[in-house]
C-alpha atoms as a PDB file:
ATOM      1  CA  UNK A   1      30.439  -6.341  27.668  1.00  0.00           C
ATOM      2  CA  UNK A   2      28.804  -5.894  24.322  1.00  0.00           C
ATOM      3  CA  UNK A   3      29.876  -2.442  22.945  1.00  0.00           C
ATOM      4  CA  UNK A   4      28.037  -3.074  19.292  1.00  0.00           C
ATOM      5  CA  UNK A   5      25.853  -0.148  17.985  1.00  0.00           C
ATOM      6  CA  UNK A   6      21.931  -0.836  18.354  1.00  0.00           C
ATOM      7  CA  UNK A   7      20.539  -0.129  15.034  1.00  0.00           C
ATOM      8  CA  UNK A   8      17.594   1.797  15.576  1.00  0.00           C
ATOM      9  CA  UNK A   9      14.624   1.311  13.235  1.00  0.00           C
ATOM     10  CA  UNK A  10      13.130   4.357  11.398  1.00  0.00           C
ATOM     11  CA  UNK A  11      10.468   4.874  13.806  1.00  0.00           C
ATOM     12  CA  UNK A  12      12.632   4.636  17.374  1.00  0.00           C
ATOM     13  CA  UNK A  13      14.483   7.079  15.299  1.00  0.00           C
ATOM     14  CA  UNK A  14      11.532   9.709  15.080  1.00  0.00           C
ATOM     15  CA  UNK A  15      10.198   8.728  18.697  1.00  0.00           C
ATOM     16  CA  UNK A  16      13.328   9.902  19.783  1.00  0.00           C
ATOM     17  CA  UNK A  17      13.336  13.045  17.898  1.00  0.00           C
ATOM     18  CA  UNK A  18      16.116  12.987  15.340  1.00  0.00           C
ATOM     19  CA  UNK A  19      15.602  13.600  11.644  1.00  0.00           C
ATOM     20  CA  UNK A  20      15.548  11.132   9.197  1.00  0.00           C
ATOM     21  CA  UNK A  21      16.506  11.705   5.087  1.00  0.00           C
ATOM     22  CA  UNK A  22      14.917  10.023   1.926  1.00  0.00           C
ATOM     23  CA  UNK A  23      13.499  10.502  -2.033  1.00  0.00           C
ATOM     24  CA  UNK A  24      11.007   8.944  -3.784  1.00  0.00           C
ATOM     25  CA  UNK A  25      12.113   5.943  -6.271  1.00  0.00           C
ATOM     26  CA  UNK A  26      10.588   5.048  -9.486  1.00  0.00           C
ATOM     27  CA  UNK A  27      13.337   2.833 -11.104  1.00  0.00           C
ATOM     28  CA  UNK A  28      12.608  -0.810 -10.995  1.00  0.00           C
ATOM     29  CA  UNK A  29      16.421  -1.323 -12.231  1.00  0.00           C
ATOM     30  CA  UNK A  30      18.009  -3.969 -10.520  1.00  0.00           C
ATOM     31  CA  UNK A  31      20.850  -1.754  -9.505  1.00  0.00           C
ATOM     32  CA  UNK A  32      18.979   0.984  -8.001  1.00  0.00           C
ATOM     33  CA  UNK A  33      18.710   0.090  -3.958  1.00  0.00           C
ATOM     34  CA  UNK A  34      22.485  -0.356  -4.078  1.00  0.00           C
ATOM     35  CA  UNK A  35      22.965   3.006  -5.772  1.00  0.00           C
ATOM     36  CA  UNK A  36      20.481   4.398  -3.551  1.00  0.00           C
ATOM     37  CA  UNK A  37      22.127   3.104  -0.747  1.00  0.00           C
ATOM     38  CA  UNK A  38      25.662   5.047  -1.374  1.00  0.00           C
ATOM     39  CA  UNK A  39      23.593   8.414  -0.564  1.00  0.00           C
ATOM     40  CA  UNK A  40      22.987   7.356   2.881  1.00  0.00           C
ATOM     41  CA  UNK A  41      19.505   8.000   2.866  1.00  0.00           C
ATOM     42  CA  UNK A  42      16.904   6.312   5.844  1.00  0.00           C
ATOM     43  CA  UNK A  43      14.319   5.494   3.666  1.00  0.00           C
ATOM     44  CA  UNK A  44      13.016   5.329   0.117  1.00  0.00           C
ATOM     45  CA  UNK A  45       9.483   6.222  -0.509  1.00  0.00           C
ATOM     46  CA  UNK A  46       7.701   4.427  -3.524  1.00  0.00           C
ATOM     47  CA  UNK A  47       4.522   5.880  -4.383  1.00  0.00           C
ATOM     48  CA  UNK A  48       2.226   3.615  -5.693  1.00  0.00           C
ATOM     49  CA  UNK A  49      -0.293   6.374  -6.125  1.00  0.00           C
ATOM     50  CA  UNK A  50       0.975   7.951  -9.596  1.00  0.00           C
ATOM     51  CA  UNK A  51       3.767   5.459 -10.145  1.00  0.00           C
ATOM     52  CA  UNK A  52       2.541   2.388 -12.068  1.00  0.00           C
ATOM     53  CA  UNK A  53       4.292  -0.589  -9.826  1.00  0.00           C
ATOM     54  CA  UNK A  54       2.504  -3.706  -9.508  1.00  0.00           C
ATOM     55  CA  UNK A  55       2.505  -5.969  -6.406  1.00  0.00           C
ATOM     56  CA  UNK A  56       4.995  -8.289  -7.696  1.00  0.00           C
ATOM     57  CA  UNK A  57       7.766  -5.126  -8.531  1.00  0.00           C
ATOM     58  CA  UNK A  58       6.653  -3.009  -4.899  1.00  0.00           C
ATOM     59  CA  UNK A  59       7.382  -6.159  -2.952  1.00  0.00           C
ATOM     60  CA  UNK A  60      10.972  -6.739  -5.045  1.00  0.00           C
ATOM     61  CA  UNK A  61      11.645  -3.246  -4.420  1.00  0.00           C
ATOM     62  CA  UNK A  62      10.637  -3.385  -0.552  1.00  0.00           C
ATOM     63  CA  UNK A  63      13.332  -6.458  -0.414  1.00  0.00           C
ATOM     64  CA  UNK A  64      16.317  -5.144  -1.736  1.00  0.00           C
ATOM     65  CA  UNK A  65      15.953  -1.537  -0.275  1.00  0.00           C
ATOM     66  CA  UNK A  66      15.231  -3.358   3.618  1.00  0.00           C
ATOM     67  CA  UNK A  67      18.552  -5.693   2.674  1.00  0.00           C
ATOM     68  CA  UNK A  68      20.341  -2.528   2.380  1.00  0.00           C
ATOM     69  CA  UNK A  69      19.046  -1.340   5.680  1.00  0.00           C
ATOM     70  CA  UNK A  70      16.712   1.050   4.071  1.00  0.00           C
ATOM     71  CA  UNK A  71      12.953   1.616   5.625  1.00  0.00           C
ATOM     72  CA  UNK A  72      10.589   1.563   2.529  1.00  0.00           C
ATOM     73  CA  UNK A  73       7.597   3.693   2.965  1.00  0.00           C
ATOM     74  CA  UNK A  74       5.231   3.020   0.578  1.00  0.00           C
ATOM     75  CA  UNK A  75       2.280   5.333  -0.591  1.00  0.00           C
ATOM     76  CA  UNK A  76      -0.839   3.185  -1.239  1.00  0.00           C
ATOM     77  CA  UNK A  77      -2.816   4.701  -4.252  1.00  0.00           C
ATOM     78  CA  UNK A  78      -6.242   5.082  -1.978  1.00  0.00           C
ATOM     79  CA  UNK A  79      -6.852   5.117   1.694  1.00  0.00           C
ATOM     80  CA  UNK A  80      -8.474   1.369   1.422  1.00  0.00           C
ATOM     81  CA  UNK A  81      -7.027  -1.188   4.647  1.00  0.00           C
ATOM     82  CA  UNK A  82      -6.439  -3.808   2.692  1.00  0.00           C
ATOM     83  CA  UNK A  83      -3.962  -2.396   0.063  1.00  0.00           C
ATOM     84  CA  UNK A  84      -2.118  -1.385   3.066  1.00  0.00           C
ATOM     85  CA  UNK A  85      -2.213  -4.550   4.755  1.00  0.00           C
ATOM     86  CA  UNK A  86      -0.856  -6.035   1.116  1.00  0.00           C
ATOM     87  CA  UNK A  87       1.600  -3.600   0.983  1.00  0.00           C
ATOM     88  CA  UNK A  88       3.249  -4.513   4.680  1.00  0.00           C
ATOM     89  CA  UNK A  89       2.526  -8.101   3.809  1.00  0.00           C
ATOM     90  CA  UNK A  90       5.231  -6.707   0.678  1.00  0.00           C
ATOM     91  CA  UNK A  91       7.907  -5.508   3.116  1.00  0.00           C
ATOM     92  CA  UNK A  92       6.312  -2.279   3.113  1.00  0.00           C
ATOM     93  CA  UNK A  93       7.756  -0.960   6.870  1.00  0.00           C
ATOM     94  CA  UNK A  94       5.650   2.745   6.546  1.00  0.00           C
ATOM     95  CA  UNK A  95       2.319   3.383   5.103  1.00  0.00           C
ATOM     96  CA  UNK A  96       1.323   6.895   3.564  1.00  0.00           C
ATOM     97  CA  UNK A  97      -2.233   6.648   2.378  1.00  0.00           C
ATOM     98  CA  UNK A  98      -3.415  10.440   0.248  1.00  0.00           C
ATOM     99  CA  UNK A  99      -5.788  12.596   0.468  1.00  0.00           C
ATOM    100  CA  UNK A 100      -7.057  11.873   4.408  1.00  0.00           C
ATOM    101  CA  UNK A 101      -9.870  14.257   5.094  1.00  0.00           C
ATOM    102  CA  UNK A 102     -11.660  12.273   8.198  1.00  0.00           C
ATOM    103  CA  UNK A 103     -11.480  11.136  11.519  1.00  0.00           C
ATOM    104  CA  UNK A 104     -12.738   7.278   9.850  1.00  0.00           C
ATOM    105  CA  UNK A 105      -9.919   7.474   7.225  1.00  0.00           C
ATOM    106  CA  UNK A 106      -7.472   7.870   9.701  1.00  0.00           C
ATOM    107  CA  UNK A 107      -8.512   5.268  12.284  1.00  0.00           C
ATOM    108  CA  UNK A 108      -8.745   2.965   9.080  1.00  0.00           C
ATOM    109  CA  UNK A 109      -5.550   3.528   8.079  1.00  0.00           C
ATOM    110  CA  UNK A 110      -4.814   3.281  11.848  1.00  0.00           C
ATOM    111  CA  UNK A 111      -6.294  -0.181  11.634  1.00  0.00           C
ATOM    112  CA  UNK A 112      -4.110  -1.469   9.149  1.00  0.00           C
ATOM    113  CA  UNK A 113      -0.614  -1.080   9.947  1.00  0.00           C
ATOM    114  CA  UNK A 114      -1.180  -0.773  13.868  1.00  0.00           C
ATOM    115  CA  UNK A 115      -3.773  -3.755  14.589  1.00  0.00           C
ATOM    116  CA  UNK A 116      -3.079  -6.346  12.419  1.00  0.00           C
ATOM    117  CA  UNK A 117      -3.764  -8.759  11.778  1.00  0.00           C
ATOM    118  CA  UNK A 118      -7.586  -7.713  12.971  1.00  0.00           C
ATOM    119  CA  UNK A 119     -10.194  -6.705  10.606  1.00  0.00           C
ATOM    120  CA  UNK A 120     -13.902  -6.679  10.380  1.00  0.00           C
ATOM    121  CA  UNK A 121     -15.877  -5.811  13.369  1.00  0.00           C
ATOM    122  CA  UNK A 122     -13.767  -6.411  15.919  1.00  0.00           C
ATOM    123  CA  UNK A 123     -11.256  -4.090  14.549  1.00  0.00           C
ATOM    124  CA  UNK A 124     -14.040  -1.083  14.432  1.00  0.00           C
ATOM    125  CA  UNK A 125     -15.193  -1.887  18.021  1.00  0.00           C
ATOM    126  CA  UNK A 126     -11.606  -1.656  19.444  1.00  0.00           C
ATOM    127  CA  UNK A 127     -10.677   1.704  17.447  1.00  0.00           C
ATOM    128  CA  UNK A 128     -13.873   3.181  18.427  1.00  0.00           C
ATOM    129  CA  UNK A 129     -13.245   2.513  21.989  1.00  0.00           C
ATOM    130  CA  UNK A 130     -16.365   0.113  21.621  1.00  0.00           C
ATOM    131  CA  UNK A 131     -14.361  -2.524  23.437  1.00  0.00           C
ATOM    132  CA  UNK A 132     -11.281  -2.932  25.373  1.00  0.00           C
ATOM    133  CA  UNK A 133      -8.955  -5.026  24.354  1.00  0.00           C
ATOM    134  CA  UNK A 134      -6.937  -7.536  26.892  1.00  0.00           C
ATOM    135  CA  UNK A 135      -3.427  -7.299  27.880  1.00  0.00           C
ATOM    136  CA  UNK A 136      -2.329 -10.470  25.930  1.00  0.00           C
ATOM    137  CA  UNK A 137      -4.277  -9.103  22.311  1.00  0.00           C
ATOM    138  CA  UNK A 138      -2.500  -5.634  23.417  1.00  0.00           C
ATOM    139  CA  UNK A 139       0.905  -7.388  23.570  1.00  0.00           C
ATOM    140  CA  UNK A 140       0.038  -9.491  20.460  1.00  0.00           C
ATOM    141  CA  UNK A 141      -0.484  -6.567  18.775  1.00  0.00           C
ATOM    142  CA  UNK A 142       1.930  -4.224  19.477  1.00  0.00           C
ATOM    143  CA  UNK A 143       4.758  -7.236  18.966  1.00  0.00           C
ATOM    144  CA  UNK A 144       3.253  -8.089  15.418  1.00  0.00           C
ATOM    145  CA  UNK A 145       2.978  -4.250  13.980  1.00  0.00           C
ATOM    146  CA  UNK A 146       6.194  -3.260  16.385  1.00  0.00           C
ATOM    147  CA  UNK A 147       8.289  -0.368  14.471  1.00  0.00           C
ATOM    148  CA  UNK A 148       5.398  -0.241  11.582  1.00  0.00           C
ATOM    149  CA  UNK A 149       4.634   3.610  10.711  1.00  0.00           C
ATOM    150  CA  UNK A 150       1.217   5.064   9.804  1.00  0.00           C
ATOM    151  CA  UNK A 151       1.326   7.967   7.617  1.00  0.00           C
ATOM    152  CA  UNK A 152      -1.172  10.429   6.878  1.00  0.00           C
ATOM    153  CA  UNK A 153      -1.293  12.739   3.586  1.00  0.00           C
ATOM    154  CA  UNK A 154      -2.853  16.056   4.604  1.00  0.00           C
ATOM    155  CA  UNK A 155      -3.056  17.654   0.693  1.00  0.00           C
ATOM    156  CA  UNK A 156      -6.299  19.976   1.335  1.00  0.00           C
ATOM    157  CA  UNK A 157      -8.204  23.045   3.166  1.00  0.00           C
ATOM    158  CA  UNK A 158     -10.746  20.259   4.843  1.00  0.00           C
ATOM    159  CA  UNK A 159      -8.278  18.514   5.784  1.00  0.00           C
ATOM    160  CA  UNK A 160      -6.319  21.684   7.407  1.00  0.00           C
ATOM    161  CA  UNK A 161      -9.707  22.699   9.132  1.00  0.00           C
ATOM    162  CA  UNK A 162     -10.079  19.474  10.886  1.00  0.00           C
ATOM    163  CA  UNK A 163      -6.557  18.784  11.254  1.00  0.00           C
ATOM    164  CA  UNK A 164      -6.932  18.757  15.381  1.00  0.00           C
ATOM    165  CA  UNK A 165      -9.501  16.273  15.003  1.00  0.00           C
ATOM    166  CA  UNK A 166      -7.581  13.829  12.992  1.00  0.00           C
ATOM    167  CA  UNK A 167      -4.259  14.302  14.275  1.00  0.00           C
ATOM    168  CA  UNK A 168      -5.631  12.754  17.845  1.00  0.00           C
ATOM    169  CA  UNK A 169      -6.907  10.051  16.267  1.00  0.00           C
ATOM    170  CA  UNK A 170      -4.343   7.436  18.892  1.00  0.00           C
ATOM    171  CA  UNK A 171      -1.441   5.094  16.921  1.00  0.00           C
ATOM    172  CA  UNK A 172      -0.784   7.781  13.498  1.00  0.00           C
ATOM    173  CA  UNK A 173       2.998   8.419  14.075  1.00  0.00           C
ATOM    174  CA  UNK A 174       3.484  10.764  11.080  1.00  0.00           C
ATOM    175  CA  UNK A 175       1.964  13.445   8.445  1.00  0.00           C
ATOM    176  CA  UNK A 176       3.433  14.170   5.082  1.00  0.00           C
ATOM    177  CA  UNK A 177       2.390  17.050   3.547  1.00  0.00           C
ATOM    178  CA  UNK A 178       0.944  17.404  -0.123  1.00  0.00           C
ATOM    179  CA  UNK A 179       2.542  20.768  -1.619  1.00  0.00           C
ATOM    180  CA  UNK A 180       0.978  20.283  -5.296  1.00  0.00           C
ATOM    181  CA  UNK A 181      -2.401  18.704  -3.849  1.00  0.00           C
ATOM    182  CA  UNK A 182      -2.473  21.429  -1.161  1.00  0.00           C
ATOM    183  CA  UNK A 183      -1.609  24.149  -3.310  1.00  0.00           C
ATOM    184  CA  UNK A 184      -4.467  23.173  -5.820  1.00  0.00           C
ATOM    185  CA  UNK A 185      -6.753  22.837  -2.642  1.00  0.00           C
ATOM    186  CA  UNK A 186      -6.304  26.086  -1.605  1.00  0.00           C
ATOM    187  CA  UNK A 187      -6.459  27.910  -5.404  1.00  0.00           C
ATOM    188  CA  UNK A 188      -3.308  28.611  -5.430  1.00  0.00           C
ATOM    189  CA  UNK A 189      -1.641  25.966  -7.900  1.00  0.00           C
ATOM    190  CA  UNK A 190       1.915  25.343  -7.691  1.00  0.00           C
ATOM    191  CA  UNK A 191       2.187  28.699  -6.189  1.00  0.00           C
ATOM    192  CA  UNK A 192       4.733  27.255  -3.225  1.00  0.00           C
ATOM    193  CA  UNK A 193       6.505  30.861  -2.510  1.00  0.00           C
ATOM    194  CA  UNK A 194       2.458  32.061  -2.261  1.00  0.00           C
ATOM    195  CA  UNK A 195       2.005  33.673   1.258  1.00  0.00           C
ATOM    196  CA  UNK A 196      -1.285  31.594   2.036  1.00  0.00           C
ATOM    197  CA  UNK A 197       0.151  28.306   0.678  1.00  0.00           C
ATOM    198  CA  UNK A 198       3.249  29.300   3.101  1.00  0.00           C
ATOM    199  CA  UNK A 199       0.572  30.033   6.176  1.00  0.00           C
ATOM    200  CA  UNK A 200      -1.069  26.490   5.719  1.00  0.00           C
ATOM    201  CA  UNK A 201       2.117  24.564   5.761  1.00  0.00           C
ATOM    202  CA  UNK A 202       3.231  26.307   8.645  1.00  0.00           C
ATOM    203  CA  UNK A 203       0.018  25.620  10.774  1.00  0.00           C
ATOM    204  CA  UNK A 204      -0.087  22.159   9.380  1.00  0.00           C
ATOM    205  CA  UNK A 205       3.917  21.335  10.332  1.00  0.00           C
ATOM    206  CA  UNK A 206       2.494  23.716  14.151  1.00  0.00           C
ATOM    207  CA  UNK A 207       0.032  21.560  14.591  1.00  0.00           C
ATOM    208  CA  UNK A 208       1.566  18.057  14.234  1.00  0.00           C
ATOM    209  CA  UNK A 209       4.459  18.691  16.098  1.00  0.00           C
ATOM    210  CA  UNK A 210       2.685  20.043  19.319  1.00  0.00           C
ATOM    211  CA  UNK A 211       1.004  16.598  19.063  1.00  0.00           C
ATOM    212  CA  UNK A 212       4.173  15.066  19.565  1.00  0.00           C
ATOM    213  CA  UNK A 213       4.160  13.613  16.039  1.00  0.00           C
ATOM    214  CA  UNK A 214       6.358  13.602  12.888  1.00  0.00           C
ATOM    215  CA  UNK A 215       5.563  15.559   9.523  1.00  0.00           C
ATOM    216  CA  UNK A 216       7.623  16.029   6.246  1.00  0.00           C
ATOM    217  CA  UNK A 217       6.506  17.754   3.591  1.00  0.00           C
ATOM    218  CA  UNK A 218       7.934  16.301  -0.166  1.00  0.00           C
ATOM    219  CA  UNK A 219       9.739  18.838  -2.713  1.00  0.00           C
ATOM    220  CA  UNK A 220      10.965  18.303  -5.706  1.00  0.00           C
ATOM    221  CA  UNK A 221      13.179  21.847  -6.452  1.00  0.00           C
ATOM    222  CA  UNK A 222      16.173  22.807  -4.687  1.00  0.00           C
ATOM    223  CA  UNK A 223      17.320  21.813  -1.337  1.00  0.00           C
ATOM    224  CA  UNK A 224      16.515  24.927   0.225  1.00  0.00           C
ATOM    225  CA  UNK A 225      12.923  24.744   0.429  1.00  0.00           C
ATOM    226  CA  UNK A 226      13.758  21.554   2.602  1.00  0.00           C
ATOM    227  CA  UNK A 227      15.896  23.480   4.800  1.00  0.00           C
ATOM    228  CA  UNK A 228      13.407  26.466   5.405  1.00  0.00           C
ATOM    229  CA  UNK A 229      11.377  24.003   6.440  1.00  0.00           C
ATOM    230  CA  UNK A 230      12.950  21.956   8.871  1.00  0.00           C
ATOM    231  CA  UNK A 231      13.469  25.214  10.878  1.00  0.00           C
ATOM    232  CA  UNK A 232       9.457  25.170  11.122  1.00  0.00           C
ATOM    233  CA  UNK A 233       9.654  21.882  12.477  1.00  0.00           C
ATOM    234  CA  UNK A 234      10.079  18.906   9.287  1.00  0.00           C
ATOM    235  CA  UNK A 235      11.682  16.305  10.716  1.00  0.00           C
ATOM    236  CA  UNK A 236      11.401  13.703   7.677  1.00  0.00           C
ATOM    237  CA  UNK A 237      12.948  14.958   4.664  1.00  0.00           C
ATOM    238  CA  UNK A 238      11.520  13.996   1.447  1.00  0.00           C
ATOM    239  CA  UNK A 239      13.651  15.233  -1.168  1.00  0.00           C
ATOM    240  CA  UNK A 240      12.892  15.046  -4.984  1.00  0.00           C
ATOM    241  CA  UNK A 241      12.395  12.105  -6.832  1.00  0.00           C
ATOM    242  CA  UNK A 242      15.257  10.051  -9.068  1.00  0.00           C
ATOM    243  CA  UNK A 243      13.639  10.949 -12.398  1.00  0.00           C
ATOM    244  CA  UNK A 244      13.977  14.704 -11.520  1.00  0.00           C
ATOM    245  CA  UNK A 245      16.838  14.612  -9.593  1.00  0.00           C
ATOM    246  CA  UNK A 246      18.660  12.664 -12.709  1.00  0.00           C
ATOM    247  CA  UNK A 247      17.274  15.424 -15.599  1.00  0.00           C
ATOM    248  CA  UNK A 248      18.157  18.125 -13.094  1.00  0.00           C
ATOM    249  CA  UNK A 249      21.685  16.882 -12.969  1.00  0.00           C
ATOM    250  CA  UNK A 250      22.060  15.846 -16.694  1.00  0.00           C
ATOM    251  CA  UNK A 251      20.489  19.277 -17.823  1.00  0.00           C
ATOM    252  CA  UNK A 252      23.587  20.817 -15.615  1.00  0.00           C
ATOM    253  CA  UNK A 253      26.189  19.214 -16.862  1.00  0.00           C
ATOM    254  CA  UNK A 254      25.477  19.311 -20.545  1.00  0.00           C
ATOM    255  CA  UNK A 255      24.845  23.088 -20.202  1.00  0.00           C
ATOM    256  CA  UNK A 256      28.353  23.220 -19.060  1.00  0.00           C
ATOM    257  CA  UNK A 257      29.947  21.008 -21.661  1.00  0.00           C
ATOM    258  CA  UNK A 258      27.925  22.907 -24.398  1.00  0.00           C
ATOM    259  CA  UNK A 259      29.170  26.292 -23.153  1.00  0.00           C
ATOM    260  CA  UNK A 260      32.846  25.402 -23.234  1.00  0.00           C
ATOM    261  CA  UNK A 261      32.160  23.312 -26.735  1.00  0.00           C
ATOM    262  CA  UNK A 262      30.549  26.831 -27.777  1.00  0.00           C
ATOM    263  CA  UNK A 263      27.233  25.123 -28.891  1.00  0.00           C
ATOM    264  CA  UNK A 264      24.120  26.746 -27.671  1.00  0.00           C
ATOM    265  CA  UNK A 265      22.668  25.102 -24.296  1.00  0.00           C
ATOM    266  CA  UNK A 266      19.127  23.972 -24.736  1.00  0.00           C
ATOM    267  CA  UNK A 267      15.993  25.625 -22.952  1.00  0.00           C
ATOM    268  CA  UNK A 268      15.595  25.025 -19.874  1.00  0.00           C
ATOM    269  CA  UNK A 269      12.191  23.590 -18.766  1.00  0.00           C
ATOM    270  CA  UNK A 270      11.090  22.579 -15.571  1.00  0.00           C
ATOM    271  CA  UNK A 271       8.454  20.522 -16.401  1.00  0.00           C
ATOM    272  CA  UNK A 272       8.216  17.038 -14.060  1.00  0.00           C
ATOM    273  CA  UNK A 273       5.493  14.977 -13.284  1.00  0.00           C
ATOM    274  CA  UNK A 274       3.833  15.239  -9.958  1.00  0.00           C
ATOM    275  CA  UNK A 275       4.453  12.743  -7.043  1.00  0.00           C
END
C-alpha cells in the first residue's frame, strides 16, 4: 500500500477550502526562487502589469519558482487572451488579468486559461452558450487547462456594482482585490482604514465567497491587515512585495544599530511603489 503524500496543486487546494500564502516578486536574481522557497510560501505572484519583465525573464522566473514546487500566478498587464495564453505557454499556472469591469472581459479571460487551446469563433460560440460542446472536446479541455486558475482583478465601483453579474460568469475560480486601484475608484485614495473603502472590500470578499469562489486582497503594510481580513473571508494571502518587504526590514534594523551606536536614525518614509 502506497502511504506517499498526494501533493495537491494550488487550485485542489482552494476547491477544497484551505488557505493558501504568497508575495509578489520583482527580483530576476538567480537566487531568488530558492530564497523564496525557504518561506514556505504556495505561490509567487509576478505582476507583469507595473513590473517591467519581458517574456524571456517571466518564463525563467515561472521555471525555477514551479521546480521549487511553487504555483506562479502571473498578472498580465491588460485583460487581452492572448498575453494570457503566452503567459501559460511561460509556465504561468494562474492568470490575474486588472481592471475587469464586464461580463465579456471575464468570459475572455475565461477563454484563455480554461479553453485552450480554442480561439476565434468557436471559442465565443461555446462561452456564450451559442453551442454545446461534445463530451470528448469537454474532456480535451478540461485535461489540457486541468489545475489552471483564472483570476479576476476587481479594483473599481463599476466593477463592485456589477460584481453579481461577473462573478457567475462559469470557469473564474478566484478574485483578487485592488486596494490602491479601488481606493482611487471610490475617491478615497490610499485611504485603506476609510469606512467606505472598508464597506466595499467587505461586500466584494461577501460576495465571492457565497459564490463558492476564492478572493485575496494584496497589502503591502503590516501583517495585520491580512489577518483582519481573512476573518471576512480571504482565503489567498497576498502579502507585500520583496522590494518593500526588504526596505521595511533594512530600515528596522539600521534604526536599531544607529540607536545603540548613538547616531541619529534616519526619517522614516513609507513611500513604495504600487503593485
Amino acid at each position: 500500500m502506497n502511504n506517499a503524500p498526494t501533493h495537491l496543486s494550488l487550485l485542489q487546494k482552494l476547491q477544497q477550502g484551505q488557505n493558501v500564502y504568497g508575495s509578489c516578486i520583482t527580483s530576476t536574481a538567480p537566487m531568488w526562487p530558492k530564497v523564496i522557497h525557504q518561506t514556505g510560501v504556495d505561490f509567487v505572484f509576478l505582476d507583469t502589469e507595473h513590473i517591467p519583465l519581458d517574456r524571456a525573464e517571466l518564463a525563467s522566473l515561472c521555471q525555477q519558482f514551479r521546480a521549487y514546487g511553487i504555483t506562479p500566478i502571473v498578472r498580465i498587464p491588460s485583460p487581452d487572451p492572448f498575453r494570457a495564453c503566452q503567459a501559460i505557454d511561460g509556465g504561468a499556472i494562474g492568470i490575474v488579468a486588472p481592471y475587469l469591469e464586464s461580463v465579456e472581459q471575464i468570459q475572455e479571460l475565461v477563454g484563455a486559461t480554461k479553453f485552450r487551446p480554442l480561439k476565434g469563433e468557436r471559442l465565443t460560440a461555446y462561452l456564450t452558450g451559442q453551442e454545446e460542446m461534445s463530451a470528448d472536446m469537454k474532456a480535451y479541455i478540461a485535461a489540457y487547462n486541468a489545475n489552471t486558475i483564472c483570476i479576476a482583478n476587481i479594483e473599481s465601483v463599476p466593477a463592485l456594482n456589477r460584481l453579481d453579474e461577473l462573478l457567475s460568469v462559469p470557469g473564474l475560480d478566484a478574485v483578487f482585490i485592488g486596494p490602491h486601484d479601488l481606493s482611487v475608484s471610490l475617491g478615497l485614495p490610499e485611504q485603506y482604514d476609510h469606512p467606505d473603502f472598508e464597506a466595499a472590500v467587505r461586500s466584494i470578499i461577501h460576495q465571492t465567497r457565497a459564490k463558492g469562489l476564492s478572493i485575496g486582497i494584496h497589502f503591502s503594510l503590516e501583517p495585520e491587515r491580512q489577518i483582519k481580513w481573512m476573518k471576512e473571508g480571504v482565503n489567498i494571502v497576498v502579502h507585500s512585495f520583496d522590494v518593500a518587504l526588504f526596505s521595511q526590514r533594512l530600515r528596522h534594523d539600521l534604526r536599531i544599530i544607529k540607536e545603540a551606536a548613538g547616531d541619529t536614525p534616519s526619517a522614516d518614509t513609507n513611500s513604495m511603489p504600487v503593485i
